[in-house]
Protein backbone atom coordinates (compact mmCIF):
# COMPACT_ATOMS: atom_id res chain seq x y z
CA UNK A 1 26.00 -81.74 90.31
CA UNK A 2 29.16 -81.91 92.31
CA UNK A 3 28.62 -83.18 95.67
CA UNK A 4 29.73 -80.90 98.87
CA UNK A 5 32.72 -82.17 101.11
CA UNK A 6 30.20 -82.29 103.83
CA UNK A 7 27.79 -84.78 101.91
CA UNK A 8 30.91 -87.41 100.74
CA UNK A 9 31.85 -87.11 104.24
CA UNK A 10 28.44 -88.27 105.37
CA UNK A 11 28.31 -91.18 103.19
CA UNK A 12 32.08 -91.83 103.90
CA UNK A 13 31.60 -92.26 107.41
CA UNK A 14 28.54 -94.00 107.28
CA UNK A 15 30.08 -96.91 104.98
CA UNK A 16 32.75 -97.03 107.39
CA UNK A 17 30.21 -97.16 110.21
CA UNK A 18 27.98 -99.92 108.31
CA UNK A 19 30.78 -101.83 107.31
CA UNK A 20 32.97 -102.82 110.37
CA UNK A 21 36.42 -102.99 110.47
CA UNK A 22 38.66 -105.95 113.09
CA UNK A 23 42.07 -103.51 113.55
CA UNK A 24 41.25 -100.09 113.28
CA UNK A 25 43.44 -96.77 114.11
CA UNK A 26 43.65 -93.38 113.54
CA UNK A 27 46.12 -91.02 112.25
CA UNK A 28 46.18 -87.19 111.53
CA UNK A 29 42.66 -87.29 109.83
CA UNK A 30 42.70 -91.02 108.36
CA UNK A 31 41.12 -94.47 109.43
CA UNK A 32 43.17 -97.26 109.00
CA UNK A 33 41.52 -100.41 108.81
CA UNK A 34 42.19 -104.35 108.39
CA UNK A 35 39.94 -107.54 108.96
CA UNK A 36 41.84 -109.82 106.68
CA UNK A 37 38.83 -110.17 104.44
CA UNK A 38 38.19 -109.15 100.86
CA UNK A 39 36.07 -106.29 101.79
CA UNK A 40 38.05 -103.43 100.83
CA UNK A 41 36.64 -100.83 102.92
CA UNK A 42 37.39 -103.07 105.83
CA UNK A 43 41.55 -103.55 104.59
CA UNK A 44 42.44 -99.70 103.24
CA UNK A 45 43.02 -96.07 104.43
CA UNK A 46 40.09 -93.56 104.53
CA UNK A 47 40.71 -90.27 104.82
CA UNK A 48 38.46 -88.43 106.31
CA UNK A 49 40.56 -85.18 106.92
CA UNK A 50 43.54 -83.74 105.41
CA UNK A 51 46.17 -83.61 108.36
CA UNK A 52 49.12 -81.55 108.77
CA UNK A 53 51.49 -84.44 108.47
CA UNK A 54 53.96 -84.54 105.74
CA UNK A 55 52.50 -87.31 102.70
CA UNK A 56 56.00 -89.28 103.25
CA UNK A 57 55.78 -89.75 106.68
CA UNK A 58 51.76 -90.59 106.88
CA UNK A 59 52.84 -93.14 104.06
CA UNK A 60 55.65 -94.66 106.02
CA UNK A 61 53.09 -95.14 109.07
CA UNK A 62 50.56 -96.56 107.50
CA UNK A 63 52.94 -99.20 105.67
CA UNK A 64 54.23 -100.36 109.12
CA UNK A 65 50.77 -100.21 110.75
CA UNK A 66 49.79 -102.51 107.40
CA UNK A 67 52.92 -105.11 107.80
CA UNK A 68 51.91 -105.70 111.44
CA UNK A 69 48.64 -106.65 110.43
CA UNK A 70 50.43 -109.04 107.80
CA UNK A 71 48.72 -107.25 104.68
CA UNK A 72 49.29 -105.10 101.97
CA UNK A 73 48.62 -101.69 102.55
CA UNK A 74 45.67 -100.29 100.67
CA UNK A 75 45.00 -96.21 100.01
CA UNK A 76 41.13 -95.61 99.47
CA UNK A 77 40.99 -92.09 97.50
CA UNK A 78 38.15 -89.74 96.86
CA UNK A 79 38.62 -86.71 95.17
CA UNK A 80 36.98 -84.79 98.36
CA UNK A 81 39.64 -85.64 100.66
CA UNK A 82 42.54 -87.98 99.99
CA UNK A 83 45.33 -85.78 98.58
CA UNK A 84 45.70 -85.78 95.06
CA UNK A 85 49.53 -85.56 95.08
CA UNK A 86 49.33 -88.71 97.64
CA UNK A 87 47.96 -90.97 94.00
CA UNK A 88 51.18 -89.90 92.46
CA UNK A 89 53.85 -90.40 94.96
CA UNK A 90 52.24 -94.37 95.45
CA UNK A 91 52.16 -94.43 91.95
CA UNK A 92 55.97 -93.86 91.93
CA UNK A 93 56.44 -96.22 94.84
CA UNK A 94 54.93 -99.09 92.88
CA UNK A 95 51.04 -99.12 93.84
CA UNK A 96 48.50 -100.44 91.35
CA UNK A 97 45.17 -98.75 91.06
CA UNK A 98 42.36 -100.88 91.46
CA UNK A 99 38.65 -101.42 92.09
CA UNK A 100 36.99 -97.72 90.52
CA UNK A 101 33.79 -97.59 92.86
CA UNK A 102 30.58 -95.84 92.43
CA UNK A 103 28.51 -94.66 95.79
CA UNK A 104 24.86 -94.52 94.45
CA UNK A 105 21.80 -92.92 96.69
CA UNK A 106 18.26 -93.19 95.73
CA UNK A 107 15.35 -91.06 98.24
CA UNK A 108 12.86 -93.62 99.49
CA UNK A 109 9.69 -91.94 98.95
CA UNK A 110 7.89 -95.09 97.41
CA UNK A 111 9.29 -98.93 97.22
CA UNK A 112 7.24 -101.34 95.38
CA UNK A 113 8.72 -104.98 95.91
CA UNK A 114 7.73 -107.68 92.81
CA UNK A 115 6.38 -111.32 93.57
CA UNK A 116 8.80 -114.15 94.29
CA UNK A 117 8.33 -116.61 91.54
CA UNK A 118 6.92 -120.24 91.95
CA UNK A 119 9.70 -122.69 92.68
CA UNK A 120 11.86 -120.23 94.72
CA UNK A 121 11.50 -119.14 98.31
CA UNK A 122 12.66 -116.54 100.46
CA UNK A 123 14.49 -116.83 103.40
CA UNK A 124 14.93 -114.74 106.68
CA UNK A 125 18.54 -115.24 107.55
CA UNK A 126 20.98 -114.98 110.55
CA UNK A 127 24.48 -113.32 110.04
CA UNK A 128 25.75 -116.58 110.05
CA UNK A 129 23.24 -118.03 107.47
CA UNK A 130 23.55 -114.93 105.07
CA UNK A 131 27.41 -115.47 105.36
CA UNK A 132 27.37 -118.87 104.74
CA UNK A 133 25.32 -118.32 101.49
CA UNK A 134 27.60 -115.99 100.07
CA UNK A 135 30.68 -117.41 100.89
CA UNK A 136 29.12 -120.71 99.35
CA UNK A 137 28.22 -119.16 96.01
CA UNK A 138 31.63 -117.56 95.97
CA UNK A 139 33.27 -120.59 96.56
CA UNK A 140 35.37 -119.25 99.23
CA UNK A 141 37.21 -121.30 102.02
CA UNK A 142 36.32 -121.91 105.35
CA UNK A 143 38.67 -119.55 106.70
CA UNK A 144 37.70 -116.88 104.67
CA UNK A 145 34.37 -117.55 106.30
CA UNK A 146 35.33 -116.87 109.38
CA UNK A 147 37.01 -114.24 109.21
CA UNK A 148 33.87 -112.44 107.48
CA UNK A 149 31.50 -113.88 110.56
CA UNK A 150 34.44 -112.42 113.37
CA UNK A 151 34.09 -108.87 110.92
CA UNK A 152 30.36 -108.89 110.21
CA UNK A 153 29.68 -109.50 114.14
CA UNK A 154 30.97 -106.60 115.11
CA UNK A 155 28.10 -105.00 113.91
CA UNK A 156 25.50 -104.57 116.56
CA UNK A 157 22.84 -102.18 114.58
CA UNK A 158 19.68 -103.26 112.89
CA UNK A 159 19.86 -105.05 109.72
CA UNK A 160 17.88 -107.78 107.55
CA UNK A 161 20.00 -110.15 105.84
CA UNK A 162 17.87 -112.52 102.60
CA UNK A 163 18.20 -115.17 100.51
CA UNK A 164 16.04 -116.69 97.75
CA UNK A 165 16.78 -120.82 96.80
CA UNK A 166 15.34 -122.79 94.58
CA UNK A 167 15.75 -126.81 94.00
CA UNK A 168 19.44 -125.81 92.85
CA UNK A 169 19.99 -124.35 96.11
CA UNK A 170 20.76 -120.59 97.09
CA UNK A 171 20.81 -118.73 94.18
CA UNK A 172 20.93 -114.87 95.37
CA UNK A 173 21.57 -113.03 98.79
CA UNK A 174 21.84 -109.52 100.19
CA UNK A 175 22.12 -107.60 103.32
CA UNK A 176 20.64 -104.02 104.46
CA UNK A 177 21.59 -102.24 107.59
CA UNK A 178 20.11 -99.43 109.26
CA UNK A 179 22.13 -96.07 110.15
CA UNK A 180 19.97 -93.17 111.25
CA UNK A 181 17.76 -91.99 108.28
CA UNK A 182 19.98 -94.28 105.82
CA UNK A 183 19.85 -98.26 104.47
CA UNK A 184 22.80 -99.20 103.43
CA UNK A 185 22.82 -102.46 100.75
CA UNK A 186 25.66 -104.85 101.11
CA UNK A 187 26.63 -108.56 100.11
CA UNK A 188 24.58 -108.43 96.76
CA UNK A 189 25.78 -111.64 95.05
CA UNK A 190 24.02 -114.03 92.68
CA UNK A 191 25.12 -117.77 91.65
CA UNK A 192 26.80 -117.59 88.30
CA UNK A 193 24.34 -120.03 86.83
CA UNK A 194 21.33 -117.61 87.98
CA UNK A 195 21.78 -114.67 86.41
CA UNK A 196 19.79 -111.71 84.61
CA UNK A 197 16.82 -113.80 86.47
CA UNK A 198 15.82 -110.50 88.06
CA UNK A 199 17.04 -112.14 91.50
CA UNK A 200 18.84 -109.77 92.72
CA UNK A 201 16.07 -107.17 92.06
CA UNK A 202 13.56 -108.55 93.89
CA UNK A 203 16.34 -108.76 96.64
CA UNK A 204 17.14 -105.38 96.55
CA UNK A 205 13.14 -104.47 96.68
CA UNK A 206 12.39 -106.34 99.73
CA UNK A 207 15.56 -104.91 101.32
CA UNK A 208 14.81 -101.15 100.53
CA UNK A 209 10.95 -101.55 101.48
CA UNK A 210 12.30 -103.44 104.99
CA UNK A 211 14.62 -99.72 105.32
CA UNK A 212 11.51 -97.41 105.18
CA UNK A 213 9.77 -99.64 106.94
CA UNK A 214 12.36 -98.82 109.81
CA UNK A 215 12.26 -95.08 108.98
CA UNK A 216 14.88 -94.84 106.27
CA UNK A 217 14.76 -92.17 104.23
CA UNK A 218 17.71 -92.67 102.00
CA UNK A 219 19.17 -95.64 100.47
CA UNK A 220 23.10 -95.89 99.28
CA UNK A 221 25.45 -98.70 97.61
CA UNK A 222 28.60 -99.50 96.81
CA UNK A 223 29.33 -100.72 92.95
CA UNK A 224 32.06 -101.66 91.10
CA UNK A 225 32.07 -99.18 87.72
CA UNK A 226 32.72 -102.43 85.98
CA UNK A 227 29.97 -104.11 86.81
CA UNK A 228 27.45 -102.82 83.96
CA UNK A 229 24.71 -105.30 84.40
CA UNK A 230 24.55 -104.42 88.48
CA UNK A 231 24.05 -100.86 87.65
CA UNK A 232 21.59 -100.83 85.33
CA UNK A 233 19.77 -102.65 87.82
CA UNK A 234 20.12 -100.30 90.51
CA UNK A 235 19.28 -97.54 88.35
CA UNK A 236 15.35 -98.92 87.75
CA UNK A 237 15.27 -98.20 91.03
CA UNK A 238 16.41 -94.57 91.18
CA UNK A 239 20.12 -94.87 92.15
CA UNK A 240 22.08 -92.37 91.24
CA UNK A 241 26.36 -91.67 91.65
CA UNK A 242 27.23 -89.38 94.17
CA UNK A 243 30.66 -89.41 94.35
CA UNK A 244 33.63 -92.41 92.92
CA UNK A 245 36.14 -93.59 94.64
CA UNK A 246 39.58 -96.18 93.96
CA UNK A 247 42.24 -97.92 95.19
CA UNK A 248 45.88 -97.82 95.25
CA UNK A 249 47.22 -101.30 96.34
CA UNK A 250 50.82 -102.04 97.27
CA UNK A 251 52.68 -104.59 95.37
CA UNK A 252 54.53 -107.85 96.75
């Protein structure tokens, strides 16, 4: 079933609102964003609205706004709002499309979470801590780092960030947050070396019981359409695509 424009914008704005932005502004029915990060949502355009604004002038702001922030601009499209013709004409003006996206939901009407396994224990962390782990498993520098924790701190809502770690260290973390009636699952990431371990399920279990639990009543992700193995694993669970989304990205 095709989704209403009033349900993508929903779950538009509430990944925009669970997923904090440093710079943001906004222009004839978009959000521009940056945080210097490699969240994308955080670094792109949303639209939101069509706007009356010819596509050639929005374009031309949005570059500028994006060169004072000292990054490439990024269009985010969905087929609800961003204008169609808009792929095209970035297309032309030498854009790459990137990143295809899924947005899953699943109803929480039941959540069963599975038993941690002997030899790995599960940890209660800070912002901070959660950061830390996932940075460390992606290797990333400690710039990058802090640039996520000056992002992610803008967030003042609740959320439960885990981790599980075994003698090897942390080998899986994820974060939930708490909009209205919604959970929102971010920062999924497992160590390369732990793997198809079912990790990341029991993760995602404790995180979606933890929503109810604060009176969530829906549940929704964010998943690369490449990623295969991640979305069979949110499908045991009952996620479902409600909408796709992708990226145009401006070259050097």
């Amino acid at each position: 079933m095709t989704p209403s424009i009033a349900s993508v914008r929903h779950y538009e704005e509430l990944t925009l609102n669970t997923s904090p932005a440093i710079h943001q502004a906004f222009y004839d029915g978009w959000v521009l964003r940056a945080s210097g990060t490699d969240t994308r949502r955080a670094n792109s355009v949303t639209a939101l609205a069509a706007g009356t604004l010819p596509l050639a002038e929005k374009i031309a702001y949005c570059e500028a706004w994006y060169r004072h922030q000292a990054q490439p601009s990024i269009f985010r499209f969905t087929d609800a709002f961003m204008p169609i013709e808009l792929d095209a004409m970035l297309a032309a003006r030498g854009y790459t499309r990137e990143v295809d996206t899924y947005v899953m939901t699943v109803a929480l009407d039941d959540v069963q979470t599975g038993e941690i396994p002997a030899g790995v224990k599960r940890l209660e962390r800070s912002t901070a801590e959660g950061l830390a782990d996932v940075h460390g498993m992606k290797g990333s520098s400690p710039q990058a780092l802090e640039q996520d924790l000056q992002r992610q701190a803008l967030w003042k809502g609740g959320e439960k960030y885990l981790s599980l770690k075994t003698i090897n260290g942390v080998v899986a973390t994820g974060l939930a947050r708490i909009d209205g009636d919604f959970v929102g699952i971010f920062n999924m990431h497992t160590a390369k070396t732990a793997r198809r371990k079912g990790y990341a399920s029991l993760l995602v279990a404790e995180l979606l019981a933890w929503g109810r639990g604060q009176g969530a009543r829906t549940a929704f992700l964010q998943v690369d359409q490449t990623n295969a193995a991640a979305i069979s694993a949110y499908r045991k669970f009952g996620f479902a695509p409600v909408y796709s989304y992708w990226h145009r990205v401006q070259g050097a």
